[in-house]
PDB file of N, CA and C in Angstrom:
ATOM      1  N   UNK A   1      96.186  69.987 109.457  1.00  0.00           N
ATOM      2  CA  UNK A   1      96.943  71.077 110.029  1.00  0.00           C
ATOM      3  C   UNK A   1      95.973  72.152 110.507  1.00  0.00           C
ATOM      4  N   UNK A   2      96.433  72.630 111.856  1.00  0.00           N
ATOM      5  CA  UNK A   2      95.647  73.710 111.870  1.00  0.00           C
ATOM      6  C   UNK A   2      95.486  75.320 111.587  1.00  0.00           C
ATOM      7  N   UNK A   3      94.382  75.812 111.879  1.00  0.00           N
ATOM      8  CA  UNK A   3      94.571  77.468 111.380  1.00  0.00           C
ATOM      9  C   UNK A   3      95.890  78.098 111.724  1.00  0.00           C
ATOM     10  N   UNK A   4      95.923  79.314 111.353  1.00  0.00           N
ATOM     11  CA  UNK A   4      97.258  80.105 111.887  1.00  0.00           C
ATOM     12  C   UNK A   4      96.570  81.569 112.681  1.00  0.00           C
ATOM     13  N   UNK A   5      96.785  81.808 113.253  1.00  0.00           N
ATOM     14  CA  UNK A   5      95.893  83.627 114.055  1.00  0.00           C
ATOM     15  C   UNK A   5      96.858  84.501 114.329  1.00  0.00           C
ATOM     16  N   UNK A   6      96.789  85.466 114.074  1.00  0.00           N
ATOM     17  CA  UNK A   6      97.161  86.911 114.605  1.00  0.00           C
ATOM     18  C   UNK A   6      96.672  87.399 115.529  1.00  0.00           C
ATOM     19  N   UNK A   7      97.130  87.464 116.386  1.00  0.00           N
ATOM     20  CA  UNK A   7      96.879  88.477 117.597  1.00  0.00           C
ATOM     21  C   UNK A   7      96.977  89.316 118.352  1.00  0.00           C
ATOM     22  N   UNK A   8      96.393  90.467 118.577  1.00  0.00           N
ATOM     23  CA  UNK A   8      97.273  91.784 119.345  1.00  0.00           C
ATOM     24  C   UNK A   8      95.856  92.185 120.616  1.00  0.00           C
ATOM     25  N   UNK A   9      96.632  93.138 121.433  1.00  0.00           N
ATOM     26  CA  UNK A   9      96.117  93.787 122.407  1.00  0.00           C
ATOM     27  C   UNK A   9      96.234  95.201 121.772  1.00  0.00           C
ATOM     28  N   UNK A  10      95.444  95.894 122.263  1.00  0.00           N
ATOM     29  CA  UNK A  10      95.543  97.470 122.578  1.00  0.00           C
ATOM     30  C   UNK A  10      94.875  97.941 123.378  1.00  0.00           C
ATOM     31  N   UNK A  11      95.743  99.286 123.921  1.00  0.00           N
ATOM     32  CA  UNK A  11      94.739 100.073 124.764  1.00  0.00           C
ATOM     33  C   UNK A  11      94.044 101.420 123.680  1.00  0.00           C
ATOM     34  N   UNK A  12      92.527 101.847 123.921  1.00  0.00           N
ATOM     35  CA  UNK A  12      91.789 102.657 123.324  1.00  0.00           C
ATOM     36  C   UNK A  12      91.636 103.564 124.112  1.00  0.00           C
ATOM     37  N   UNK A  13      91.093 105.172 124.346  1.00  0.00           N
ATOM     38  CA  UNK A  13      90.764 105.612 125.126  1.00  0.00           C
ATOM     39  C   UNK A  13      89.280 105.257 125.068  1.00  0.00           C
ATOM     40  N   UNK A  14      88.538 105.035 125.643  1.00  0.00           N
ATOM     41  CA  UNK A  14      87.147 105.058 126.084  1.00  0.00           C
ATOM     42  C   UNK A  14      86.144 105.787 125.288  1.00  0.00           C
ATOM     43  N   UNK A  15      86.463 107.104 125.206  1.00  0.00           N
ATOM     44  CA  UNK A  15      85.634 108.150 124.614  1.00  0.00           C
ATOM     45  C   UNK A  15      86.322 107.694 122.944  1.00  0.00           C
ATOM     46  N   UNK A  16      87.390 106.965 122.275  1.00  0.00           N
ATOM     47  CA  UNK A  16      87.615 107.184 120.627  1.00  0.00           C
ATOM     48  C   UNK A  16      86.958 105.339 120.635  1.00  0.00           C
ATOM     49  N   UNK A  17      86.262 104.914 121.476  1.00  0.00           N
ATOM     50  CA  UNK A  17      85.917 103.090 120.863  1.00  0.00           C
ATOM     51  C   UNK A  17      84.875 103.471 119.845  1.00  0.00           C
ATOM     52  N   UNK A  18      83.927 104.237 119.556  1.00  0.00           N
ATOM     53  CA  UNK A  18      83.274 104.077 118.235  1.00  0.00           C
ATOM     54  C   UNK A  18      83.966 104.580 116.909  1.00  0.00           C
ATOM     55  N   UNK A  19      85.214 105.357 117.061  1.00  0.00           N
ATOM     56  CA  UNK A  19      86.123 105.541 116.273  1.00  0.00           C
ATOM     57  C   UNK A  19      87.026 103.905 115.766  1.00  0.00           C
ATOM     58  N   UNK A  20      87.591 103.552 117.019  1.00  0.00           N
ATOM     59  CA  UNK A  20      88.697 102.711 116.796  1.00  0.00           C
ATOM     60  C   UNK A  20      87.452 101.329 115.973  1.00  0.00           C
ATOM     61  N   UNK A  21      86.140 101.328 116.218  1.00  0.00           N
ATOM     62  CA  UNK A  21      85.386 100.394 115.662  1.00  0.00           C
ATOM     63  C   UNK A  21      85.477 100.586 114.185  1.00  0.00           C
ATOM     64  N   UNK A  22      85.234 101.758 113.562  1.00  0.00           N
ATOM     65  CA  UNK A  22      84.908 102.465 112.206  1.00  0.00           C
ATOM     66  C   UNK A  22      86.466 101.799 111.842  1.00  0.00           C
ATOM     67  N   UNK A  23      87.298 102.041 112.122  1.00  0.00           N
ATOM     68  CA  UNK A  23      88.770 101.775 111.484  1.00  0.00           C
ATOM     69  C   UNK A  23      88.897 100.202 111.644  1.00  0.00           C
ATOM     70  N   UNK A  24      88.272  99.444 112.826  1.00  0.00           N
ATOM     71  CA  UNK A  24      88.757  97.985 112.993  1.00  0.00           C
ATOM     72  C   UNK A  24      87.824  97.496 111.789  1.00  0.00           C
ATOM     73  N   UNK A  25      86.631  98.442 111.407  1.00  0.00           N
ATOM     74  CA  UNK A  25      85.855  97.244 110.391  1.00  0.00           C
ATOM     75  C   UNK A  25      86.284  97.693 109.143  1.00  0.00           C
ATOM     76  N   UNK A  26      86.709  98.723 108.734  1.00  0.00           N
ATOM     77  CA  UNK A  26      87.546  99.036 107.745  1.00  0.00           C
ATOM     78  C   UNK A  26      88.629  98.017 107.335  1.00  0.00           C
ATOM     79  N   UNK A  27      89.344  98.015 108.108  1.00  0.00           N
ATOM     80  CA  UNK A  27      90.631  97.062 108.331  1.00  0.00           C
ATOM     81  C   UNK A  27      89.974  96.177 108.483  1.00  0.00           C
ATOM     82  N   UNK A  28      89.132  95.510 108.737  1.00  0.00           N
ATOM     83  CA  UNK A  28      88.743  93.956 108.650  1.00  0.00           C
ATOM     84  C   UNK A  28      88.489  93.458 107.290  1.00  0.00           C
ATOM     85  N   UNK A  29      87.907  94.593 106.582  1.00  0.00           N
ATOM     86  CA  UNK A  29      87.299  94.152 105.266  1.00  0.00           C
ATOM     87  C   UNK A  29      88.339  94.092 104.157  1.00  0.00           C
ATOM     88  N   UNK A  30      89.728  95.055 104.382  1.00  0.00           N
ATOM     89  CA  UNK A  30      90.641  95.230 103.843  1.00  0.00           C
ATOM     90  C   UNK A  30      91.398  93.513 103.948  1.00  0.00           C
ATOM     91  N   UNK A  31      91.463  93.167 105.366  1.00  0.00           N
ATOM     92  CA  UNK A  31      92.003  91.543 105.261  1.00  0.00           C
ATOM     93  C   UNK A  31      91.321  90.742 104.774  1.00  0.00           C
ATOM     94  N   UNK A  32      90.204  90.939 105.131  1.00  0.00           N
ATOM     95  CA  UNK A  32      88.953  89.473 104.137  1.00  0.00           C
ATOM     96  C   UNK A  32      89.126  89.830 102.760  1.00  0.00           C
ATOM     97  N   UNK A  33      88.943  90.945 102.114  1.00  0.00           N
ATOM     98  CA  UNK A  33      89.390  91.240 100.927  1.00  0.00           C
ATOM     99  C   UNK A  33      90.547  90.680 100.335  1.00  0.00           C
ATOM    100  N   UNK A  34      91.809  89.793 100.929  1.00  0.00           N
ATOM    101  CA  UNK A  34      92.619  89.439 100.496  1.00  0.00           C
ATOM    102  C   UNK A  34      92.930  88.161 101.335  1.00  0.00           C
ATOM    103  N   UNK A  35      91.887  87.594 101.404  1.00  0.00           N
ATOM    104  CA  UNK A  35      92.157  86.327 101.847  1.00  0.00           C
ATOM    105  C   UNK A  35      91.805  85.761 103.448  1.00  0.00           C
ATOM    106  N   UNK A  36      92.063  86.597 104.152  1.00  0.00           N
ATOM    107  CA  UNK A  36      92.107  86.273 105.665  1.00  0.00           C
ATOM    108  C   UNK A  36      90.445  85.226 105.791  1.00  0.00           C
ATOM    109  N   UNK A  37      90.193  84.100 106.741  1.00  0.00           N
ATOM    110  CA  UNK A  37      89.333  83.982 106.718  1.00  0.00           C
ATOM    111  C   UNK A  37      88.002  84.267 107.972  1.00  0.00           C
ATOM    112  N   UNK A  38      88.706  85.111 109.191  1.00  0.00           N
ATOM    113  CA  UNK A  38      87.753  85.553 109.724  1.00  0.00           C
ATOM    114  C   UNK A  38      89.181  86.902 110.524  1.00  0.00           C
ATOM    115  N   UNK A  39      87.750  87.777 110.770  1.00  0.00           N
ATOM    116  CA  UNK A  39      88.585  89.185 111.737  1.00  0.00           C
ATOM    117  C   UNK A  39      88.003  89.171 112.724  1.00  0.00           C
ATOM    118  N   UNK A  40      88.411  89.374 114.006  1.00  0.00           N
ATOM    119  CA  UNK A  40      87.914  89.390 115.008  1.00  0.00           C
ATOM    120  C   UNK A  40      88.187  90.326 116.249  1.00  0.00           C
ATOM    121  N   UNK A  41      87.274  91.476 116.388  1.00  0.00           N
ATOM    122  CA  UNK A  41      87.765  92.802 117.595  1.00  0.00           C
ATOM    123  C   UNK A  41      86.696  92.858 118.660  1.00  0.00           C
ATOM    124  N   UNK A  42      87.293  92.782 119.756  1.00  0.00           N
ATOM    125  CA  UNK A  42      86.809  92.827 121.286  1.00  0.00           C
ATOM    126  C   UNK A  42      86.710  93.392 122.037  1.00  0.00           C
ATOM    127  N   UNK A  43      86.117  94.345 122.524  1.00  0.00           N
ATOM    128  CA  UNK A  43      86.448  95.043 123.715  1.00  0.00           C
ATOM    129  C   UNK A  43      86.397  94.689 125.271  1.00  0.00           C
ATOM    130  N   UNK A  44      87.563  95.152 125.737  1.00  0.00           N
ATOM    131  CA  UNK A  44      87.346  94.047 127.057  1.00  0.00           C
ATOM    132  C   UNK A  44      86.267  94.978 127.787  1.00  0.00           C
ATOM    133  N   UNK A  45      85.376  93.592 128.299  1.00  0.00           N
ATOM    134  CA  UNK A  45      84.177  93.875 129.335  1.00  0.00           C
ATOM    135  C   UNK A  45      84.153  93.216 130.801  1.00  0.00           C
ATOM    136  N   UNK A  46      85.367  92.147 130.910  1.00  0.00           N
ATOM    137  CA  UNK A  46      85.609  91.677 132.134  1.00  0.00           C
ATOM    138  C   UNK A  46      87.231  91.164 132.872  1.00  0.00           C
ATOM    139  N   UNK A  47      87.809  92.769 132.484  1.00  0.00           N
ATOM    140  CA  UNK A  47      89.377  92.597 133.026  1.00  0.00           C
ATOM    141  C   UNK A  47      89.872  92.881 133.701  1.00  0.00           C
ATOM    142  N   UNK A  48      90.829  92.742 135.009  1.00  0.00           N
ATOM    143  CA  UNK A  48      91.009  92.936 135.972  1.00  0.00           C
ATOM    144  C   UNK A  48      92.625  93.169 136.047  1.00  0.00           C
ATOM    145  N   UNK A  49      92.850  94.181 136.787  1.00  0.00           N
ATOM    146  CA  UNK A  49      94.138  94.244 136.909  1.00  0.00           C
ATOM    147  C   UNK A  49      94.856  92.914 138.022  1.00  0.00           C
ATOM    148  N   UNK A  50      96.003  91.969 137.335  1.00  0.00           N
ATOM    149  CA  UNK A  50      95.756  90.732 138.136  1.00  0.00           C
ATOM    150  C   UNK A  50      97.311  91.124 139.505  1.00  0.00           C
ATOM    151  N   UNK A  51      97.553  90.344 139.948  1.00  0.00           N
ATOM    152  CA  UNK A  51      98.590  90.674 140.875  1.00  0.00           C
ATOM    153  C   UNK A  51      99.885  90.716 140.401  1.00  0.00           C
ATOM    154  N   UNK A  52     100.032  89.888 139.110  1.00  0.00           N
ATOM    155  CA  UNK A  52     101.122  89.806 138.633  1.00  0.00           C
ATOM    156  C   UNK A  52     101.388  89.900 137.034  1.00  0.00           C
ATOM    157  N   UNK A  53     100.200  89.994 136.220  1.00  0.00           N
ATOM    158  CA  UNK A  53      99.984  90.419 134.860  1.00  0.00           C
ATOM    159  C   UNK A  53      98.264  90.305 134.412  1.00  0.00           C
ATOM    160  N   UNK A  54      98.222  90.992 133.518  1.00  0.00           N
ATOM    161  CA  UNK A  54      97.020  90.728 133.123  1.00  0.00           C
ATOM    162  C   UNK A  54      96.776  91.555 131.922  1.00  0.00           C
ATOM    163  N   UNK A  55      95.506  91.701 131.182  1.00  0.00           N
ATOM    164  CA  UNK A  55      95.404  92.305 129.987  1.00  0.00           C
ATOM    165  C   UNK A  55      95.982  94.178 130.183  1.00  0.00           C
ATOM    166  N   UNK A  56      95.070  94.758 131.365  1.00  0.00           N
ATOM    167  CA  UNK A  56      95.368  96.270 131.588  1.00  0.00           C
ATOM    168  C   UNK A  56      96.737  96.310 131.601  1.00  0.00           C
ATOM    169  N   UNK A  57      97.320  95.679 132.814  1.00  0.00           N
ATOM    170  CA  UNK A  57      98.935  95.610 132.762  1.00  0.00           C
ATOM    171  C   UNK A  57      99.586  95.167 131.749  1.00  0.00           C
ATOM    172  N   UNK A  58      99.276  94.819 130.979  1.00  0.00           N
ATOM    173  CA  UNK A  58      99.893  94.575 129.534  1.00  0.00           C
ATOM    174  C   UNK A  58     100.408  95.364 128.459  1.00  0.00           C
ATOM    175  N   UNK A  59      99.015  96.527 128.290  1.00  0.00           N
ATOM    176  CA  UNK A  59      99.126  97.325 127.749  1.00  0.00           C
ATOM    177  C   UNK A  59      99.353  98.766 128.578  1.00  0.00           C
ATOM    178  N   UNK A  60      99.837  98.422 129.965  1.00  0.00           N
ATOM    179  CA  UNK A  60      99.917  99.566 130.796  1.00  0.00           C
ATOM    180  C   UNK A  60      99.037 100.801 130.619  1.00  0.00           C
ATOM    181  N   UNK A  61      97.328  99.945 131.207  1.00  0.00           N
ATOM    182  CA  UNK A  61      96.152 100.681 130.622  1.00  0.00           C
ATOM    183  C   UNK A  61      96.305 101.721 131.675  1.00  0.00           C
ATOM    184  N   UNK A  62      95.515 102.944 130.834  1.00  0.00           N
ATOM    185  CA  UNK A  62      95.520 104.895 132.099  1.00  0.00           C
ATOM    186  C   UNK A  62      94.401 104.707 132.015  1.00  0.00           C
ATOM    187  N   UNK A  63      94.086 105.633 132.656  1.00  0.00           N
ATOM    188  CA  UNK A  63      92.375 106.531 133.659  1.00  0.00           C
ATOM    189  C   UNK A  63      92.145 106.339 132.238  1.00  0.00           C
ATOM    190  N   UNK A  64      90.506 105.749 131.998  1.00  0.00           N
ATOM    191  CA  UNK A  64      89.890 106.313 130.643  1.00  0.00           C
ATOM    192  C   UNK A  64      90.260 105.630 129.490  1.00  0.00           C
ATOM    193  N   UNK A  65      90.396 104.516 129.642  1.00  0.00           N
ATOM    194  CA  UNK A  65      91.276 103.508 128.540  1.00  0.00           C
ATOM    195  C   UNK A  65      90.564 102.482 129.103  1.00  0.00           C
ATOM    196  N   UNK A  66      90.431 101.456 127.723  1.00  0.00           N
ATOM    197  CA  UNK A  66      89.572 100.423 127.640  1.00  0.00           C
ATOM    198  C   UNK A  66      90.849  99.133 126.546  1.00  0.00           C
ATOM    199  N   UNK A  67      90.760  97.788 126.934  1.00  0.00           N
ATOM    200  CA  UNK A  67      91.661  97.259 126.256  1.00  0.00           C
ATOM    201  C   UNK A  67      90.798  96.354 125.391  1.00  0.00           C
ATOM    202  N   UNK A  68      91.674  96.497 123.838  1.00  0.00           N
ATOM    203  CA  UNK A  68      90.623  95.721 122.657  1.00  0.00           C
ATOM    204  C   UNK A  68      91.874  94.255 122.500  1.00  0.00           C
ATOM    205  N   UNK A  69      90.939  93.652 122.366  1.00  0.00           N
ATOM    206  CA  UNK A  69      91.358  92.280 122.078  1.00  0.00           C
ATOM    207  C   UNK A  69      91.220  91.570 120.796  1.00  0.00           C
ATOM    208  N   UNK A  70      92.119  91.587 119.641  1.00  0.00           N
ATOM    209  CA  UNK A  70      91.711  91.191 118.219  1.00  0.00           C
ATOM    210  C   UNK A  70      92.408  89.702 117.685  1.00  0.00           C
ATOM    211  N   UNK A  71      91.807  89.210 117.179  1.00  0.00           N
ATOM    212  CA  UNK A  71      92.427  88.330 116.391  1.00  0.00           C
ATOM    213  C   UNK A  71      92.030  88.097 114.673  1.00  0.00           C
ATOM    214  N   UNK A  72      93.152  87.823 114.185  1.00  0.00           N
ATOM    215  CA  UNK A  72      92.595  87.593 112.494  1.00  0.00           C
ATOM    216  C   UNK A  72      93.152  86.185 112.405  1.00  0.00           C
ATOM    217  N   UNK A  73      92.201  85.391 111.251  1.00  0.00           N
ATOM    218  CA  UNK A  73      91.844  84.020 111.271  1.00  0.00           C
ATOM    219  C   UNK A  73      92.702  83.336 109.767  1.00  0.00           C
ATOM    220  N   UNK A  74      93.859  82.857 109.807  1.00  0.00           N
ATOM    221  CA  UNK A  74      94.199  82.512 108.136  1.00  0.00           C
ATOM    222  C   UNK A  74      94.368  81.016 108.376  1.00  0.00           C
ATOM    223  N   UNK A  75      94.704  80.236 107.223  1.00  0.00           N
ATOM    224  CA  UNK A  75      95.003  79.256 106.648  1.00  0.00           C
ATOM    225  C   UNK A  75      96.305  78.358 106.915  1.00  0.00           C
ATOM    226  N   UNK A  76      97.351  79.759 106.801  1.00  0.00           N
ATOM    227  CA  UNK A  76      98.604  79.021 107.223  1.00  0.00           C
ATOM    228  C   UNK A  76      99.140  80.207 107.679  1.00  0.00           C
ATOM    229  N   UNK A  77     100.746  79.734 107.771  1.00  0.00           N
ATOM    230  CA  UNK A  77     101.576  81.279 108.127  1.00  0.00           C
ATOM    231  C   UNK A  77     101.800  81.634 106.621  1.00  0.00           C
ATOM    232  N   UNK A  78     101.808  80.701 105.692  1.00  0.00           N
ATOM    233  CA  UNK A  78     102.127  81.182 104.425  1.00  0.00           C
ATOM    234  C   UNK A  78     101.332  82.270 104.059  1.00  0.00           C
ATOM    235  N   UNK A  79      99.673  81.956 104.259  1.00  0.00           N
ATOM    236  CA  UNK A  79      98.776  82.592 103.603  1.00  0.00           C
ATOM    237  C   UNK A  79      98.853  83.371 104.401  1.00  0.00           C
ATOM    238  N   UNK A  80      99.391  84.057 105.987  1.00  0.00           N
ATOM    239  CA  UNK A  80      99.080  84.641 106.419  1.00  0.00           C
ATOM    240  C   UNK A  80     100.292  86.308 106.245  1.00  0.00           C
ATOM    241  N   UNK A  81     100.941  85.540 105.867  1.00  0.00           N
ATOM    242  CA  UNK A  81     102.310  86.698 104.986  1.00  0.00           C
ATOM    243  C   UNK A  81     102.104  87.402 104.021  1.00  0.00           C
ATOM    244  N   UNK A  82     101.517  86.222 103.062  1.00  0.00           N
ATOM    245  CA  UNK A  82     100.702  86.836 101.703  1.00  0.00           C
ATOM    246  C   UNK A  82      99.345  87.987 101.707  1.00  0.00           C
ATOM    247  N   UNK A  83      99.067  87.780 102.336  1.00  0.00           N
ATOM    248  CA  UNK A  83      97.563  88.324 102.497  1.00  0.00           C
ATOM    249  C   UNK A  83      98.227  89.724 103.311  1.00  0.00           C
ATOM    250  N   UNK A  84      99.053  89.769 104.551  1.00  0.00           N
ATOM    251  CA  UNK A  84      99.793  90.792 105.047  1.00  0.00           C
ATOM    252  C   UNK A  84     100.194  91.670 104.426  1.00  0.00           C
ATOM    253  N   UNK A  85     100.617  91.129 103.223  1.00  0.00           N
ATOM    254  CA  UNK A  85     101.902  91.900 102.735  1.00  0.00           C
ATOM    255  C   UNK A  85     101.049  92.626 101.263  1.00  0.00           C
ATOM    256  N   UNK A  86      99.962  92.023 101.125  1.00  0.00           N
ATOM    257  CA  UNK A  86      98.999  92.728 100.411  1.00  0.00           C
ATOM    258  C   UNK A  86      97.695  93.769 100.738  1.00  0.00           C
ATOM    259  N   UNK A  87      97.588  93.894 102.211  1.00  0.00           N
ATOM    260  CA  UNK A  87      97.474  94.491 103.148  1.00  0.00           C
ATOM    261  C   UNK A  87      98.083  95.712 102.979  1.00  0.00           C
ATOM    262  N   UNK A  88      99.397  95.589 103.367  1.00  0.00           N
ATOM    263  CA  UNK A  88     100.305  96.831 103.437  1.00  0.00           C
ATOM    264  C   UNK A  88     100.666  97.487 102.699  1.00  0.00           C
ATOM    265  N   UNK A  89     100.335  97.027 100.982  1.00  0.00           N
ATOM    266  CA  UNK A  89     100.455  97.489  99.847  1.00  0.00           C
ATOM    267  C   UNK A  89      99.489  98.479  99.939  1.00  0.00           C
ATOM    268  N   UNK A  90      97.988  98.188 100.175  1.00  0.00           N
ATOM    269  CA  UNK A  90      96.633  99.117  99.949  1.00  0.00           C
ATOM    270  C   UNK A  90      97.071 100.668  99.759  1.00  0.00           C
ATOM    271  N   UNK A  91      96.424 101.076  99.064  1.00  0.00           N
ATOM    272  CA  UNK A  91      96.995 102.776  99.050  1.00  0.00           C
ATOM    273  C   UNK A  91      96.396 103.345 100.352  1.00  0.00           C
ATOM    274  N   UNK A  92      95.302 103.090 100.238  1.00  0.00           N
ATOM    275  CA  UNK A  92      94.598 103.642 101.980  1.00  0.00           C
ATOM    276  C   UNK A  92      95.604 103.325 103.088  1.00  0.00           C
ATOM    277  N   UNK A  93      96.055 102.344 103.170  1.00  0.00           N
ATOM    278  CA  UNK A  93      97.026 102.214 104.177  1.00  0.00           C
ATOM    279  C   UNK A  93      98.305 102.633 104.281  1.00  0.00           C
ATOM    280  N   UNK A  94      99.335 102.880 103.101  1.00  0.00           N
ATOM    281  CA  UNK A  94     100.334 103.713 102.630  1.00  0.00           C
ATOM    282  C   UNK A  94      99.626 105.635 103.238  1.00  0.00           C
ATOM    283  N   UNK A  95      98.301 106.217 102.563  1.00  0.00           N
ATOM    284  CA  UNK A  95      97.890 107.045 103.272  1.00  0.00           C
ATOM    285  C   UNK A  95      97.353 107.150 104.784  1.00  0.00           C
ATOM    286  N   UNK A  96      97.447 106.187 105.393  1.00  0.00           N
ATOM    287  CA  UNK A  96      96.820 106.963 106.748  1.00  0.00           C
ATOM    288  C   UNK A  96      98.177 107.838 107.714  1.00  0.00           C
ATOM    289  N   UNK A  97      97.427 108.838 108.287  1.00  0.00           N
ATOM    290  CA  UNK A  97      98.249 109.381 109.238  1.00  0.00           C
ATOM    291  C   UNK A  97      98.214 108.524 110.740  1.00  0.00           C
ATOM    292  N   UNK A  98      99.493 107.610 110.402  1.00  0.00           N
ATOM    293  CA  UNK A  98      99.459 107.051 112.065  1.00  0.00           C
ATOM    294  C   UNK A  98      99.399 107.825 113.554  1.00  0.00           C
ATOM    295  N   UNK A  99      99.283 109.469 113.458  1.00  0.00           N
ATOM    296  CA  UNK A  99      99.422 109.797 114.542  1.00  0.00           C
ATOM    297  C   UNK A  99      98.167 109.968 114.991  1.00  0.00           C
ATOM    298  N   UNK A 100      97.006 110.372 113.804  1.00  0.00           N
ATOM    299  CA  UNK A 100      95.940 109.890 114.100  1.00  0.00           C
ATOM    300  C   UNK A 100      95.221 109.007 114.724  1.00  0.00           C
ATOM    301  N   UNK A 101      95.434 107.873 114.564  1.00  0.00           N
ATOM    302  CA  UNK A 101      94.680 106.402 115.223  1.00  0.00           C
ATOM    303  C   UNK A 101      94.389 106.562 116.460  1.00  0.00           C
ATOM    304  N   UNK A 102      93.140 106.130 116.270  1.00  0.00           N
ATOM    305  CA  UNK A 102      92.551 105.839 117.951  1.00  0.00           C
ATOM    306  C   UNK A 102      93.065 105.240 118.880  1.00  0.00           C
ATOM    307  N   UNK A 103      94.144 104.749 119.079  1.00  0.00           N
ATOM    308  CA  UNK A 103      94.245 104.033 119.761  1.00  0.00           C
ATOM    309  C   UNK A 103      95.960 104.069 120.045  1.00  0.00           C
ATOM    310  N   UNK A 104      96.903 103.817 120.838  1.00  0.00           N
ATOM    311  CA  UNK A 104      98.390 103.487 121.400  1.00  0.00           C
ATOM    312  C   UNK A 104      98.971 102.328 121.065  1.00  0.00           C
ATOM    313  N   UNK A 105      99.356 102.857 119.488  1.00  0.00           N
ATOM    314  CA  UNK A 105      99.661 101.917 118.928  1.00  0.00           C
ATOM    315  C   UNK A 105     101.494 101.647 119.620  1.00  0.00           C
ATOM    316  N   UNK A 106     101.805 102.037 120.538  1.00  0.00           N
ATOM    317  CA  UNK A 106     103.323 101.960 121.105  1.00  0.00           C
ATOM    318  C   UNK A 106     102.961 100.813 122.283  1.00  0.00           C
ATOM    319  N   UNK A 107     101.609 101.316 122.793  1.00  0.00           N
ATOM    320  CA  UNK A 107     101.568  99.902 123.935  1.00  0.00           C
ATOM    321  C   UNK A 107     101.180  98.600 123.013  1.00  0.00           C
ATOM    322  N   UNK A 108     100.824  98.587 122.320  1.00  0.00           N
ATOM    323  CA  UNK A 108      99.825  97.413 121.197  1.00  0.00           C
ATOM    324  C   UNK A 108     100.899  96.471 121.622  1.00  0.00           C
ATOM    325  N   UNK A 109     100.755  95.119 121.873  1.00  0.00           N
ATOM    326  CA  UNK A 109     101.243  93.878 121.521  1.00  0.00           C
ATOM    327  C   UNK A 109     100.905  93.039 120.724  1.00  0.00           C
ATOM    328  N   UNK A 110     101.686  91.897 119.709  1.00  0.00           N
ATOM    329  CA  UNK A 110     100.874  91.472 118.862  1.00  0.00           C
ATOM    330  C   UNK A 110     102.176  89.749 118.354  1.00  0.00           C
ATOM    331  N   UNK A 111     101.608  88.921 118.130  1.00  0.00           N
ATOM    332  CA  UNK A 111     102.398  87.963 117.190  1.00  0.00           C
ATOM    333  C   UNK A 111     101.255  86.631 116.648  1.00  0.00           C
ATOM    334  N   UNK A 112     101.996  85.973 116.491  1.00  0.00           N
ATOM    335  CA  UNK A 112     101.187  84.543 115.235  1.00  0.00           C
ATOM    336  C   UNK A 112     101.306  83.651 116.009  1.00  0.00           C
ATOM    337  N   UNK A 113      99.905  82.859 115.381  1.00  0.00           N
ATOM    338  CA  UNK A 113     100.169  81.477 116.657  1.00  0.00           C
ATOM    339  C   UNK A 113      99.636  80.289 115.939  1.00  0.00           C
ATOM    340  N   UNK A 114     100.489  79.521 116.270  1.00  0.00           N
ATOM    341  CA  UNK A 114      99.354  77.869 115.139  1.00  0.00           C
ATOM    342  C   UNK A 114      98.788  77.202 116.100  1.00  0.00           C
ATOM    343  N   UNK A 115      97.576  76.923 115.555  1.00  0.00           N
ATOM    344  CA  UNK A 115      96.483  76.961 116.104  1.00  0.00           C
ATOM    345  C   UNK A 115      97.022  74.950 116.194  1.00  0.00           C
ATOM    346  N   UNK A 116      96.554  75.067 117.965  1.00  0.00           N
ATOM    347  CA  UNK A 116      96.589  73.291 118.454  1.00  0.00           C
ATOM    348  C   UNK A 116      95.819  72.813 118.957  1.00  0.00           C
ATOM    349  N   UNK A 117      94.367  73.759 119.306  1.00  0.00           N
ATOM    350  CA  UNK A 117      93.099  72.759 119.886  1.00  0.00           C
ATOM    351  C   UNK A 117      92.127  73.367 119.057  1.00  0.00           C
ATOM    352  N   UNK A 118      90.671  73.468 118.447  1.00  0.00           N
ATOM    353  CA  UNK A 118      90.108  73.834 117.754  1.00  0.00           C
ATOM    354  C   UNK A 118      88.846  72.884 118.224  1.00  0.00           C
ATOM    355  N   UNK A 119      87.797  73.467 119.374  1.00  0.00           N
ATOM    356  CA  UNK A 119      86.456  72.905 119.358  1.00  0.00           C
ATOM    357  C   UNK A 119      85.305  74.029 119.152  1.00  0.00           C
ATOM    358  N   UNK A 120      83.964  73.211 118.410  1.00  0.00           N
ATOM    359  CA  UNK A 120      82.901  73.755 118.049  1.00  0.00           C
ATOM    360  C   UNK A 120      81.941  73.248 118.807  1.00  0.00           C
ATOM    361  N   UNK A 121      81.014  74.107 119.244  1.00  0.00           N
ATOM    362  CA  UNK A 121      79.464  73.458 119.600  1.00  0.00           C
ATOM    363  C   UNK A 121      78.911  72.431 118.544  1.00  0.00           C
TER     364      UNK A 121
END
């Protein structure tokens, strides 16, 4: 069987990406800490607004906005609930002020996917 992934888009503003980094590796360590087996955050470096969709248009990117591309790496959907939902317990995360965050978390898109091709070098 294969992996299971999480995946979301966001738009960042430009000037908060060494911010939204400090919080994505925070939050990365918070999921490996409970299981996840890889985190993964991107910043797009080659995206184009396309004619009919594309990453910017996705997140209906503005002047000064950069779009991050993440995925987290689990086992199953089982493990990937479990590990979530222990996630959301964290007290750090019960405390953050969401209005804070770097980033538009209203454009963010995000869902689960089981994984059906899987090649390595």
């Amino acid at each position: 069987m294969g992996l299971y992934v999480d995946g979301f888009v966001v738009p960042v503003p430009a000037d908060r990406v060494a911010e939204y980094k400090r919080l994505a590796s925070k939050m990365g360590k918070l999921w490996i800490k409970h299981g996840a087996l890889e985190v993964h955050e991107c910043v797009a470096d080659d995206v184009k607004p396309g004619k009919r969709t594309s990453f910017p248009q996705s997140v209906k990117l503005k002047e000064g906005e950069v779009v991050v591309f993440s995925w987290i790496v689990f086992s199953s959907r089982r493990q990937r609930d479990a590990v979530n939902k222990k996630v959301m317990a964290e007290p750090s995360i019960k405390d953050m002020d969401m209005t804070q965050m770097p980033m538009d978390g209203k454009r963010m898109f995000w869902g689960g996917f089981k994984e059906i091709v899987s090649l390595k070098a």
